[in-house]
C-alpha atoms as a PDB file:
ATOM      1  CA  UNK A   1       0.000   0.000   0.000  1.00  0.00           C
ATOM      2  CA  UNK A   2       2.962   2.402   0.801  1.00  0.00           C
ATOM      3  CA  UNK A   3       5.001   1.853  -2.190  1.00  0.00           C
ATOM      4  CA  UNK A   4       1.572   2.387  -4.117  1.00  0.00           C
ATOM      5  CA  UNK A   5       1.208   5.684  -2.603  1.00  0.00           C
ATOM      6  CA  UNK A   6       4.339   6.574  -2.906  1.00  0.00           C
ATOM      7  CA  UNK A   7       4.295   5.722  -6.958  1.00  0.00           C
ATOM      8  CA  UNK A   8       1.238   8.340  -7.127  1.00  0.00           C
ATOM      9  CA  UNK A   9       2.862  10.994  -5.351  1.00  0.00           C
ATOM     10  CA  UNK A  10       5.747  10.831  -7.976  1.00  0.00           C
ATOM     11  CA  UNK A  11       3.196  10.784 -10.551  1.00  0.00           C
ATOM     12  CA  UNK A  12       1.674  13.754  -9.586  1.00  0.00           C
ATOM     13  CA  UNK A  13       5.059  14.990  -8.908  1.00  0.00           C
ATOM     14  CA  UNK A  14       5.937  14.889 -12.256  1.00  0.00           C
ATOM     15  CA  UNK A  15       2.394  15.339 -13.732  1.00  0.00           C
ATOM     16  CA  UNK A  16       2.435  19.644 -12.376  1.00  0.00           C
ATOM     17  CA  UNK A  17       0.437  22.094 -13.780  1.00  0.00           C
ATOM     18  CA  UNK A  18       3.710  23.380 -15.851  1.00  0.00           C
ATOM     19  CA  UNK A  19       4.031  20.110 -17.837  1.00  0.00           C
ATOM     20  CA  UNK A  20       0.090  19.913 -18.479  1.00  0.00           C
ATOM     21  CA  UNK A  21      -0.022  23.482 -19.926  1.00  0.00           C
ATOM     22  CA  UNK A  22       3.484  22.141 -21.667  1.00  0.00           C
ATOM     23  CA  UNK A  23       1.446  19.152 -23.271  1.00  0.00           C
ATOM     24  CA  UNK A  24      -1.566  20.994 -23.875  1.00  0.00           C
ATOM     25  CA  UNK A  25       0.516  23.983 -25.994  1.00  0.00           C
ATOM     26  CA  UNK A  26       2.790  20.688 -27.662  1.00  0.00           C
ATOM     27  CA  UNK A  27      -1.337  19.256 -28.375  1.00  0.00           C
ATOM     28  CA  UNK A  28      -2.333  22.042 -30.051  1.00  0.00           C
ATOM     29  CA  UNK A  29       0.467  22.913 -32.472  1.00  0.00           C
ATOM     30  CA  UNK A  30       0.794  19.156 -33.071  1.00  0.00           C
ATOM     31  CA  UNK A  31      -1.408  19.221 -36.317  1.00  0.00           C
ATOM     32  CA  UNK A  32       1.138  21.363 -37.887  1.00  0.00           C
ATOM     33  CA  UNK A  33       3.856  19.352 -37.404  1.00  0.00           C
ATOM     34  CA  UNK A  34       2.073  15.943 -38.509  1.00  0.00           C
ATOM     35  CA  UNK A  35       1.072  17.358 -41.356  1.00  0.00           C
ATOM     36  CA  UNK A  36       4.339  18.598 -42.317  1.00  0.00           C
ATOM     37  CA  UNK A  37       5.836  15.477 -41.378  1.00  0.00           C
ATOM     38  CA  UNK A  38       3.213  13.485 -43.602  1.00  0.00           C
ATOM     39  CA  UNK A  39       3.553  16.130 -46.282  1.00  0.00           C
ATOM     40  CA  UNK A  40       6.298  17.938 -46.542  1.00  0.00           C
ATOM     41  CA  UNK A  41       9.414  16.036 -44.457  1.00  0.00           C
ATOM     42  CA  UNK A  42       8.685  12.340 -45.875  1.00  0.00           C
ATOM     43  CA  UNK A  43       8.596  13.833 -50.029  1.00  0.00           C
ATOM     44  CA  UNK A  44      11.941  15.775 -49.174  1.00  0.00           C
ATOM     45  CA  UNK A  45      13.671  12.755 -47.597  1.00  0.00           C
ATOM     46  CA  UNK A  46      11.775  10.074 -50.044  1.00  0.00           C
ATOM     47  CA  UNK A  47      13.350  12.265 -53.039  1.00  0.00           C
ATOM     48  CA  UNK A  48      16.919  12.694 -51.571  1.00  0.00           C
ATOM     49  CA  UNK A  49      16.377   8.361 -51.324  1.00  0.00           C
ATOM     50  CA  UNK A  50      15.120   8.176 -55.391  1.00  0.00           C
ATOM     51  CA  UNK A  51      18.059  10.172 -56.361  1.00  0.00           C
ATOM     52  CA  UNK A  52      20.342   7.294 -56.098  1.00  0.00           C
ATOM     53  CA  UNK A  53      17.332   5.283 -57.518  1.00  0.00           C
ATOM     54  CA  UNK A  54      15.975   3.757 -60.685  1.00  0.00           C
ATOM     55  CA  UNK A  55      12.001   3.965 -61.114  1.00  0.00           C
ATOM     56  CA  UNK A  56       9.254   4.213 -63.174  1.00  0.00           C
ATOM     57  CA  UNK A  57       7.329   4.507 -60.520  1.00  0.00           C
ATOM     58  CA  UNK A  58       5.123   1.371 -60.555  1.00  0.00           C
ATOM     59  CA  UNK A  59       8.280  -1.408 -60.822  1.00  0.00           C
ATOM     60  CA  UNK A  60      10.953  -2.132 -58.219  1.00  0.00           C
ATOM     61  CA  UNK A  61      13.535   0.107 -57.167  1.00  0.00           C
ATOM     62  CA  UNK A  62      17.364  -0.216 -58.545  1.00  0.00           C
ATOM     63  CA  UNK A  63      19.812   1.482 -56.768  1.00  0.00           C
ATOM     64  CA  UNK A  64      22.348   3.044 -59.987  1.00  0.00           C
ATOM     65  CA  UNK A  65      24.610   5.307 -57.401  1.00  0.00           C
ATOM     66  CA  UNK A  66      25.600   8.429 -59.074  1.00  0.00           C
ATOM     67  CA  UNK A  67      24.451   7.831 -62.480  1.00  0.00           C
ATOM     68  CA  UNK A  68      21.306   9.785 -62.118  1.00  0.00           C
ATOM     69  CA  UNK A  69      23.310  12.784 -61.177  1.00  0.00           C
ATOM     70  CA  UNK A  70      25.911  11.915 -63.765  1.00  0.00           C
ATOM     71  CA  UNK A  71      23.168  11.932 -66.351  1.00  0.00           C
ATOM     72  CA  UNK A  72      21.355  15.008 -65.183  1.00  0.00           C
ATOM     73  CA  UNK A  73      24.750  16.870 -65.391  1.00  0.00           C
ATOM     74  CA  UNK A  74      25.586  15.631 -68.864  1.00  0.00           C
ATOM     75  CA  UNK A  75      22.318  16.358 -70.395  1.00  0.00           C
ATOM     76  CA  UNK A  76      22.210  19.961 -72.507  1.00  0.00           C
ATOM     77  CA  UNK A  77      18.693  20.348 -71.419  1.00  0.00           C
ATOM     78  CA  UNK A  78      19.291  21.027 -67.757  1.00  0.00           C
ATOM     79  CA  UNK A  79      21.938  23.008 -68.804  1.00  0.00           C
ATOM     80  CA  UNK A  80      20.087  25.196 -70.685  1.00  0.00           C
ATOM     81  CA  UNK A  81      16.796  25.151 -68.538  1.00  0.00           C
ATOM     82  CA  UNK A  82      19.272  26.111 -65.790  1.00  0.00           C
ATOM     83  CA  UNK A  83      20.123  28.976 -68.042  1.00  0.00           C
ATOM     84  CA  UNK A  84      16.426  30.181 -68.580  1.00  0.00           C
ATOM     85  CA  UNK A  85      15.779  30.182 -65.233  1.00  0.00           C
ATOM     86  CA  UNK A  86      18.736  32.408 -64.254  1.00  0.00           C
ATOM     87  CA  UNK A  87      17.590  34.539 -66.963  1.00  0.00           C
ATOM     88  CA  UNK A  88      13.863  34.752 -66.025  1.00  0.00           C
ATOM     89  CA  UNK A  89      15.252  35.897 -62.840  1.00  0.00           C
ATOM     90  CA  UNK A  90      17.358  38.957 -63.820  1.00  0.00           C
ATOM     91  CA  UNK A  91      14.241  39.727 -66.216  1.00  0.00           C
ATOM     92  CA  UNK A  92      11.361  39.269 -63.969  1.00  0.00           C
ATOM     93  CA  UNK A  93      12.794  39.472 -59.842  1.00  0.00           C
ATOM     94  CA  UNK A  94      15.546  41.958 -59.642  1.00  0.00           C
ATOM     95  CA  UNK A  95      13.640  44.887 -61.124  1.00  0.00           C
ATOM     96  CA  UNK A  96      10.597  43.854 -59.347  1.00  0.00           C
ATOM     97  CA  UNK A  97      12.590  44.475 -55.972  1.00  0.00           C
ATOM     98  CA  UNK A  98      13.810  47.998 -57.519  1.00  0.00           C
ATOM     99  CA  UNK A  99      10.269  49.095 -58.530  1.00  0.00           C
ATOM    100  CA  UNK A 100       8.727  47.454 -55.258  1.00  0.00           C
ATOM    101  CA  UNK A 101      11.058  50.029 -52.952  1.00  0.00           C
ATOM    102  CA  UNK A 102      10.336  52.874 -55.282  1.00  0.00           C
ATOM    103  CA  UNK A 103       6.540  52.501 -55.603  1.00  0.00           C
ATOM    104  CA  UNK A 104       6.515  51.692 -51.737  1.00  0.00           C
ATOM    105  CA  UNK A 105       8.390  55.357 -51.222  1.00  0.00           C
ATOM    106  CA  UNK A 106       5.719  57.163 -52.907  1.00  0.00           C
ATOM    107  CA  UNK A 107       3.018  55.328 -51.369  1.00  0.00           C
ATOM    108  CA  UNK A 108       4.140  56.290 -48.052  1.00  0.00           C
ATOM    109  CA  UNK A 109       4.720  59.608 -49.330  1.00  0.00           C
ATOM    110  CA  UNK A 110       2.891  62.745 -48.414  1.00  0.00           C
ATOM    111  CA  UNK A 111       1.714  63.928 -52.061  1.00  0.00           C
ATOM    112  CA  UNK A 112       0.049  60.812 -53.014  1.00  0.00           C
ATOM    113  CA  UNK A 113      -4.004  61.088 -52.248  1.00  0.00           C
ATOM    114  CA  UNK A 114      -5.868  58.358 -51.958  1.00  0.00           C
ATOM    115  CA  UNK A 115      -3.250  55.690 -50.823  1.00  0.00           C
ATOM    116  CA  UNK A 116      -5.878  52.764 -50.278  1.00  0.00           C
ATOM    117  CA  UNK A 117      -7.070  52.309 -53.554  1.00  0.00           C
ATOM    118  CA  UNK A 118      -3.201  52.542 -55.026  1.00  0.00           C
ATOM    119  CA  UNK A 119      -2.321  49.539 -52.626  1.00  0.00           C
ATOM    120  CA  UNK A 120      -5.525  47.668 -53.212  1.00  0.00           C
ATOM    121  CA  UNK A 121      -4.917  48.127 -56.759  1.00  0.00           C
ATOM    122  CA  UNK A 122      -0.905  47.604 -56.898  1.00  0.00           C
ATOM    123  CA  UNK A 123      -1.665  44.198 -54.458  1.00  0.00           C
ATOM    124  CA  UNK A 124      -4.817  42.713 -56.938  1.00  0.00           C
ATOM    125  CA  UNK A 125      -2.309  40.909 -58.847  1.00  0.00           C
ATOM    126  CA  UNK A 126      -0.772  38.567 -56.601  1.00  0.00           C
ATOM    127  CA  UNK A 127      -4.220  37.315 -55.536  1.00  0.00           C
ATOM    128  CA  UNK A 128      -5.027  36.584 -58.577  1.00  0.00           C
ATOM    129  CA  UNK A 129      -4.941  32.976 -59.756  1.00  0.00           C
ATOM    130  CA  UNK A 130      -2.096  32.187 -61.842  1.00  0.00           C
ATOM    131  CA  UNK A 131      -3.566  30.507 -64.595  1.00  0.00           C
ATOM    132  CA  UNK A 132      -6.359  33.028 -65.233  1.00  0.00           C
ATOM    133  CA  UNK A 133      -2.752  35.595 -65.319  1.00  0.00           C
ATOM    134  CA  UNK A 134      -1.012  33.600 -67.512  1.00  0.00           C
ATOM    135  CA  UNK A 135      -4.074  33.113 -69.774  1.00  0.00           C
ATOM    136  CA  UNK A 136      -4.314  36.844 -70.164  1.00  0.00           C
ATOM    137  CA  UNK A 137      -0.485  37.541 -71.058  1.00  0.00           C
ATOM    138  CA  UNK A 138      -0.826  34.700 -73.366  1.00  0.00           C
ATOM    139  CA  UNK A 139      -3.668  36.729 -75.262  1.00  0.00           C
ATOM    140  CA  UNK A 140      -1.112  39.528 -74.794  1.00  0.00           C
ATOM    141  CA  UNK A 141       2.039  38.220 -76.364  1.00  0.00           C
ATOM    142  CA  UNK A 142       0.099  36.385 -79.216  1.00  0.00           C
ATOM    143  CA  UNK A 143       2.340  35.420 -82.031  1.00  0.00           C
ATOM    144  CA  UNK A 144      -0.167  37.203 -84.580  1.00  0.00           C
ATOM    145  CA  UNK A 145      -0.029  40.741 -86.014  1.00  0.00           C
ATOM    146  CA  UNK A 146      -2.768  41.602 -83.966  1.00  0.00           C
ATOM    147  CA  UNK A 147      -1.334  40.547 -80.493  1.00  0.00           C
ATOM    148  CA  UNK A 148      -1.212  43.443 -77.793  1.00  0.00           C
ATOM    149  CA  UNK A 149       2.369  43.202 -77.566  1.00  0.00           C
ATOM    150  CA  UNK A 150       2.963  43.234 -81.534  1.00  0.00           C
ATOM    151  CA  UNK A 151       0.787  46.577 -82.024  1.00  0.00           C
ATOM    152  CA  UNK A 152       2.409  48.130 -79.406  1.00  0.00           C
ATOM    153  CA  UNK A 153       6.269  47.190 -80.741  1.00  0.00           C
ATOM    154  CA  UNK A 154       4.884  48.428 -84.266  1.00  0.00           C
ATOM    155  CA  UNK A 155       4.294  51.756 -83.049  1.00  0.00           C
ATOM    156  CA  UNK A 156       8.136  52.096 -82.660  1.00  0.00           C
ATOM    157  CA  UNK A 157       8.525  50.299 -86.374  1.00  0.00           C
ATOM    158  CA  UNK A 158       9.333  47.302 -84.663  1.00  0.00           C
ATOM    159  CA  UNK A 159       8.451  44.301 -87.031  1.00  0.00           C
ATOM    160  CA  UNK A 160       5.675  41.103 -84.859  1.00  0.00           C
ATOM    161  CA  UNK A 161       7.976  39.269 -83.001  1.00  0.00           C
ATOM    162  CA  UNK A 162       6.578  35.409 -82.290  1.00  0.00           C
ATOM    163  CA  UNK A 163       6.484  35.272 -78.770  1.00  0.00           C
ATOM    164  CA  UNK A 164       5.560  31.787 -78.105  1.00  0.00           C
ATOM    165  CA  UNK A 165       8.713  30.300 -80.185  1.00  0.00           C
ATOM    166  CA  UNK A 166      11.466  32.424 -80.266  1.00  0.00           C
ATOM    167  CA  UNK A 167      14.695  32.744 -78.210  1.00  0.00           C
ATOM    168  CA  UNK A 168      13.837  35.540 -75.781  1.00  0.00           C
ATOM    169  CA  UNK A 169       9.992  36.285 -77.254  1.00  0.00           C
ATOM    170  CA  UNK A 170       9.646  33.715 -74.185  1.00  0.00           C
ATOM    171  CA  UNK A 171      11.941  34.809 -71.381  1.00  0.00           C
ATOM    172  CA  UNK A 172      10.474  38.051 -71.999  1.00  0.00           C
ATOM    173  CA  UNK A 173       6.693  37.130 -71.747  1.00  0.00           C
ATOM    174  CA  UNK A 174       7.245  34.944 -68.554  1.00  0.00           C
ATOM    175  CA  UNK A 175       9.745  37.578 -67.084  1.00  0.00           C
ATOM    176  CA  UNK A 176       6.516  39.699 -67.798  1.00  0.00           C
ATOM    177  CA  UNK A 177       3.892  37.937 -66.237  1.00  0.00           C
ATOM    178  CA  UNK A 178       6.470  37.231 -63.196  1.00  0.00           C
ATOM    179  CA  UNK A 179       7.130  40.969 -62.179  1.00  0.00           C
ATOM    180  CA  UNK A 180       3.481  41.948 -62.663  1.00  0.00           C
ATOM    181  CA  UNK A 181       2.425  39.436 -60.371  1.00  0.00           C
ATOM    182  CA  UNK A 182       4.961  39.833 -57.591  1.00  0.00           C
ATOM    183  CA  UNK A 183       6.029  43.446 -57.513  1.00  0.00           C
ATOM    184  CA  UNK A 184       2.982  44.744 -55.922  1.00  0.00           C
ATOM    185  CA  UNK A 185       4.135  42.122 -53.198  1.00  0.00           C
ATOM    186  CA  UNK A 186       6.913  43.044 -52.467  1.00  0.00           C
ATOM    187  CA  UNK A 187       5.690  46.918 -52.744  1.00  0.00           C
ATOM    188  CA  UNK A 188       3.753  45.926 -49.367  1.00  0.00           C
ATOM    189  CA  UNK A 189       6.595  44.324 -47.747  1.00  0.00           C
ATOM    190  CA  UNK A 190       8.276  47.514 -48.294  1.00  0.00           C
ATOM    191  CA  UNK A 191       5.471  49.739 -47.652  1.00  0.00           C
ATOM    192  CA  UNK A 192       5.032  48.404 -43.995  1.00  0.00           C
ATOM    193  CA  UNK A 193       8.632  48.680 -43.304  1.00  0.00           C
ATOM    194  CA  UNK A 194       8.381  51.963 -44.694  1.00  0.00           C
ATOM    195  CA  UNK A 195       6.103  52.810 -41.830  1.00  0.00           C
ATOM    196  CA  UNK A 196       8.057  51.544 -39.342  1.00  0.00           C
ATOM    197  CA  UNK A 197      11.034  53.693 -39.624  1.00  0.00           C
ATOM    198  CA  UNK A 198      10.400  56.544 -36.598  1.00  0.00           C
ATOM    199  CA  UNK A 199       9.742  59.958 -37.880  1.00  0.00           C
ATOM    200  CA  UNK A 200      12.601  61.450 -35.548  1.00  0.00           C
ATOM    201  CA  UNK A 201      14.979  60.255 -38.059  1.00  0.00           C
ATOM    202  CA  UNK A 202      13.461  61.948 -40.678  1.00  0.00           C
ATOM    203  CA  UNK A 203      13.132  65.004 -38.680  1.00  0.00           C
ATOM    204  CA  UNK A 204      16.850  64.965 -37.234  1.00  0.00           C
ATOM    205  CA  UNK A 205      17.988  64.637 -41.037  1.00  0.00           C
ATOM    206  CA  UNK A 206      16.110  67.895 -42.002  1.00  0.00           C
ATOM    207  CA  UNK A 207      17.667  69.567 -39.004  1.00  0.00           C
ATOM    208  CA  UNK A 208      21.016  68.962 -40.536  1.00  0.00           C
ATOM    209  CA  UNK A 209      20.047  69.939 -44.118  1.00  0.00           C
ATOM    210  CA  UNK A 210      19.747  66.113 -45.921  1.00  0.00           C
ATOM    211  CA  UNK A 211      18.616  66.234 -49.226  1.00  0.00           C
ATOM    212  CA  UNK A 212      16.012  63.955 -50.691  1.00  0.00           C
ATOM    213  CA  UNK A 213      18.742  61.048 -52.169  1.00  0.00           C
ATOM    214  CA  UNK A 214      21.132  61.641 -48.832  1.00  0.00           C
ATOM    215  CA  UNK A 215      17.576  60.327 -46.582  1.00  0.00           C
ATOM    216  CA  UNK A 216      17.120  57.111 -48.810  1.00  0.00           C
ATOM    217  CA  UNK A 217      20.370  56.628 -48.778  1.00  0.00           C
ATOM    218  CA  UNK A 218      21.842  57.547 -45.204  1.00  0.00           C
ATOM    219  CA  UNK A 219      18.413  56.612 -43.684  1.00  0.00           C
ATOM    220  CA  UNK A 220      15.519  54.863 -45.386  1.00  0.00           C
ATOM    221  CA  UNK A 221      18.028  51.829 -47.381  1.00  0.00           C
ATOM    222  CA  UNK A 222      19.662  51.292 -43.657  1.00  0.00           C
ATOM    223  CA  UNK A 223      16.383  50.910 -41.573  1.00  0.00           C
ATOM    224  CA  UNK A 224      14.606  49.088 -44.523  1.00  0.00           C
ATOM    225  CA  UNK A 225      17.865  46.565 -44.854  1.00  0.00           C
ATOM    226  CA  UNK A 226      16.625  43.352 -42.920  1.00  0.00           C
ATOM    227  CA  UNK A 227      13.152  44.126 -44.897  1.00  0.00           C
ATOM    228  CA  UNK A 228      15.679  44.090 -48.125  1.00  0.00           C
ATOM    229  CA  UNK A 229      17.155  40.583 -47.111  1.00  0.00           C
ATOM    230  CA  UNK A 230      13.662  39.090 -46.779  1.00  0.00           C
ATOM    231  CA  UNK A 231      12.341  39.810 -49.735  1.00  0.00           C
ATOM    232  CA  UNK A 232      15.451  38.842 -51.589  1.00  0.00           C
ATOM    233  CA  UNK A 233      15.762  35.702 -49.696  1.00  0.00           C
ATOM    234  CA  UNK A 234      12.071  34.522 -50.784  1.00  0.00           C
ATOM    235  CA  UNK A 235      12.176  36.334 -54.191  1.00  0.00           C
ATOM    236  CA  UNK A 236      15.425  34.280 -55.477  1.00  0.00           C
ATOM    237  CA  UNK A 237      13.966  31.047 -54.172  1.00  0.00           C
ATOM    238  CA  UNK A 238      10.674  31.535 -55.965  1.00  0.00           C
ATOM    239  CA  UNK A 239      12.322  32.489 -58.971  1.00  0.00           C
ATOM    240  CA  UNK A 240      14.659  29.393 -59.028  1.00  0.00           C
ATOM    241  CA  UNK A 241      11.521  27.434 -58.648  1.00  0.00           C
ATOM    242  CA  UNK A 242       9.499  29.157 -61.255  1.00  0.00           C
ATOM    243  CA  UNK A 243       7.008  26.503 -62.736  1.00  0.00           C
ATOM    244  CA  UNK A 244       3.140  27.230 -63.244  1.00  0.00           C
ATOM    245  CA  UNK A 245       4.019  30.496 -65.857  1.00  0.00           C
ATOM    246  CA  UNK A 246       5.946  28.851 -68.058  1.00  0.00           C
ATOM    247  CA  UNK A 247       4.094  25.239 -68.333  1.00  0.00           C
ATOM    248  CA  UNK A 248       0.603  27.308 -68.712  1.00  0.00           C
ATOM    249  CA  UNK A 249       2.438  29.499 -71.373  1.00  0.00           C
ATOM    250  CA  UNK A 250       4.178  27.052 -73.529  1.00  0.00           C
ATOM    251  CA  UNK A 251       2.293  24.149 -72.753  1.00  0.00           C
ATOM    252  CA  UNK A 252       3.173  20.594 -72.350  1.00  0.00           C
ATOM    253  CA  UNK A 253       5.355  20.909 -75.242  1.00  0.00           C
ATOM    254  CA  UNK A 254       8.338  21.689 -72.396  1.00  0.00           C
ATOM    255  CA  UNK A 255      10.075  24.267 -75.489  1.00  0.00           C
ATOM    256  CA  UNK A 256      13.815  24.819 -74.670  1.00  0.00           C
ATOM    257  CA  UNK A 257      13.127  28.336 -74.879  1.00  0.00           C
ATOM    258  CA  UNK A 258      11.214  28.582 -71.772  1.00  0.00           C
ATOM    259  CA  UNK A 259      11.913  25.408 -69.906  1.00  0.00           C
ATOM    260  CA  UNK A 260      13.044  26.084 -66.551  1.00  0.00           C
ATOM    261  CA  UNK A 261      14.660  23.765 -63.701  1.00  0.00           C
ATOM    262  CA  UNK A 262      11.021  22.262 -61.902  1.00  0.00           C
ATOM    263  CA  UNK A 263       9.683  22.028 -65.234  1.00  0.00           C
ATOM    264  CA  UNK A 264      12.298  19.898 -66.195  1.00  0.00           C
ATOM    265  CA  UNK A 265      12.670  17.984 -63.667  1.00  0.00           C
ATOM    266  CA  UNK A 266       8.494  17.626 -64.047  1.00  0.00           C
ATOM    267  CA  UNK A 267       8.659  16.373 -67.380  1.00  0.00           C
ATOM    268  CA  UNK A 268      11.329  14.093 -66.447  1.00  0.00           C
ATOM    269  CA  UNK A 269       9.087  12.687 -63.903  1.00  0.00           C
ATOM    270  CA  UNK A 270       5.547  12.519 -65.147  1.00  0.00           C
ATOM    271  CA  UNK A 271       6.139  12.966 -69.215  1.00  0.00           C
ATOM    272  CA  UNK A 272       9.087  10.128 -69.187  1.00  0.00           C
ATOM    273  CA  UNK A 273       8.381   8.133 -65.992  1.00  0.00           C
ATOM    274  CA  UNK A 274      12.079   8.868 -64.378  1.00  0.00           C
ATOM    275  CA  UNK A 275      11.680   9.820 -61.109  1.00  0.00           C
ATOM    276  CA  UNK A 276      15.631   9.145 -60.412  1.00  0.00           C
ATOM    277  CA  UNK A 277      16.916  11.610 -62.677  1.00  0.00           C
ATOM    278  CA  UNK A 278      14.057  14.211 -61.503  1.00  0.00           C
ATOM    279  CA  UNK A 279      15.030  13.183 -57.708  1.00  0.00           C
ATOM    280  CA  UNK A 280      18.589  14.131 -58.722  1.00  0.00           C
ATOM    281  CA  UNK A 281      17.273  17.321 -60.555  1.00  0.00           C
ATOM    282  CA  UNK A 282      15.406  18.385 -57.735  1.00  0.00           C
ATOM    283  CA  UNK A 283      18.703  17.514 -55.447  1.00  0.00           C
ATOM    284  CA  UNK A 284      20.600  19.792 -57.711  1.00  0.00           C
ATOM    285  CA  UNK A 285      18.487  22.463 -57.638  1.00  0.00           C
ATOM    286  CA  UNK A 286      18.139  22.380 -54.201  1.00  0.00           C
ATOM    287  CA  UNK A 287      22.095  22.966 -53.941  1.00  0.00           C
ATOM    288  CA  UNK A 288      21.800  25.744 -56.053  1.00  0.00           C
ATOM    289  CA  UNK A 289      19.154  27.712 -54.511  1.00  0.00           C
ATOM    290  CA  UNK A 290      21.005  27.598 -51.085  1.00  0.00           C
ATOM    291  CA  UNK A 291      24.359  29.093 -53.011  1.00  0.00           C
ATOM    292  CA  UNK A 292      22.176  31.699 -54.573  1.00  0.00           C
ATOM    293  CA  UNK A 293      20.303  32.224 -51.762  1.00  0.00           C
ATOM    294  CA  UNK A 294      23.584  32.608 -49.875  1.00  0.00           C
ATOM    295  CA  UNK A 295      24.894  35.021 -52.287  1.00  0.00           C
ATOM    296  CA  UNK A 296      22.523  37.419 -52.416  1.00  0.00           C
ATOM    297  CA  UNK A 297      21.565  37.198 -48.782  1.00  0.00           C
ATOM    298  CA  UNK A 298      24.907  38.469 -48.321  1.00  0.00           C
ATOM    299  CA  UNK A 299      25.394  41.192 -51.158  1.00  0.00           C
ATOM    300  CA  UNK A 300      21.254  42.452 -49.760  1.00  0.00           C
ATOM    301  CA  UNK A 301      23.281  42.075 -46.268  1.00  0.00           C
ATOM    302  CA  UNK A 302      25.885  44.800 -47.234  1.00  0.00           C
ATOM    303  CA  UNK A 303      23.323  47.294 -48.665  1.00  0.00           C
ATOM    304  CA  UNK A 304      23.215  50.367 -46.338  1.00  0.00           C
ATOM    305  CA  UNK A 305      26.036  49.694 -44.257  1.00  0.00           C
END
């Protein structure tokens, strides 16, 4: 009877109020974390495993080592959809961060009336779905004489360029559809950090005579820098994993000239049934988004010191 006592008392001893609120918070955020686990942890780890795999994804497994990687590497398509990408990214992300600070600067600015319906309006287009966009710029940069983009290009004596087939007709009409979509993002990011910056600054910098360029640069660029490194952290990793724009614009045809790195590695998985060399593909690019990433993290890191 004592030693049964004495086992309840260390229950309850261990069982305090501090480990049953501890449990009950761990309870609560559990969903989060199971469905992660279930649907984001398990496809990460299950592709690192079906890099070093052969599958077709009905048959058995065969482990080939390195050759899926070896193949990947050695194939001219990666290489060049690595090379689109890349591109699509100068083109369509780093002027979208430019614009986004600019645009956010006058919307916090003084002289601008009726600031509600310019963010409502500059913020429509990343809720919009991204089919019904890229449907629209498709209509745009129709191949025909009587595209948007062609009658516009032949004011300037410009001759129809076909902007479904050609070289950089594509890069530019996904670049396109990529900064319209995301700049009035980023605009917002900006905006609110805008806002956050006290007013005393400001003030003490008219005190000493700054001019205009001398308060961006000496003041706004340094306050808004971890603001800077956020958006260009998330902005090169969507870019590097640009996909929906570019299958919706030039089909399932998977083109060279607008074939990026996830489509790619898409088609390589559910076009030709080789989920190995996509595994590897999707290894790779992982690499390469974390060097990027790193990169410009620390160049965006630098800016306003």
């Amino acid at each position: 009877m004592e030693h049964v006592d004495s086992q309840s008392r260390k229950t309850r001893k261990f069982w305090n109020e501090d480990r049953k609120e501890a449990f009950s918070a761990y309870l609560y955020v559990s969903p989060f974390f199971i469905l992660f686990a279930v649907f984001g942890l398990f496809p990460i780890l299950f592709s690192f495993y079906l890099g070093f795999q052969k599958w077709d994804g009905l048959g058995e497994m065969e482990y080939v080592g390195l050759q899926n990687f070896e193949w990947i590497l050695t194939d001219p398509i990666f290489w060049k959809s690595l090379s689109n990408t890349l591109i699509m990214w100068v083109l369509g992300t780093i002027p979208q961060l430019i614009l986004g600070i600019i645009l956010a600067y006058a919307l916090n600015s003084a002289l601008i009336k009726m600031k509600s319906i310019f963010r409502v309006s500059i913020f429509m287009p990343y809720v919009t779905s991204t089919v019904a966009v890229a449907i629209v710029f498709g209509v745009m940069f129709n191949s025909q004489d009587f595209g948007l983009m062609n009658i516009i290009i032949g004011w300037f004596g410009v001759d129809p360029l076909s902007w479904t087939t050609s070289e950089w007709g594509v890069k530019l009409a996904i670049s396109t559809m990529v900064f319209w979509r995301w700049v009035g993002y980023n605009t917002i990011i900006y905006l609110a950090g805008l806002q956050g910056i006290p007013n005393e600054l400001y003030e003490a910098s008219d005190i000493d005579g700054a001019t205009v360029r001398q308060k961006i640069q000496y003041v706004t660029i340094p306050m808004l820098r971890p603001i800077i490194i956020l958006t260009v952290f998330t902005s090169t990793i969507g870019a590097l994993q640009l996909f929906t724009e570019p299958l919706i614009y030039i089909g399932r045809s998977y083109r060279e000239e607008g074939i990026t790195v996830v489509l790619y590695l898409y088609r390589e998985a559910f076009a030709n049934l080789a989920f190995g060399p996509a595994s590897a593909a999707a290894i790779i690019l992982f690499v390469i988004i974390i060097i990027i990433s790193s990169i410009n993290v620390f160049v965006a890191n630098r800016i306003g010191r």
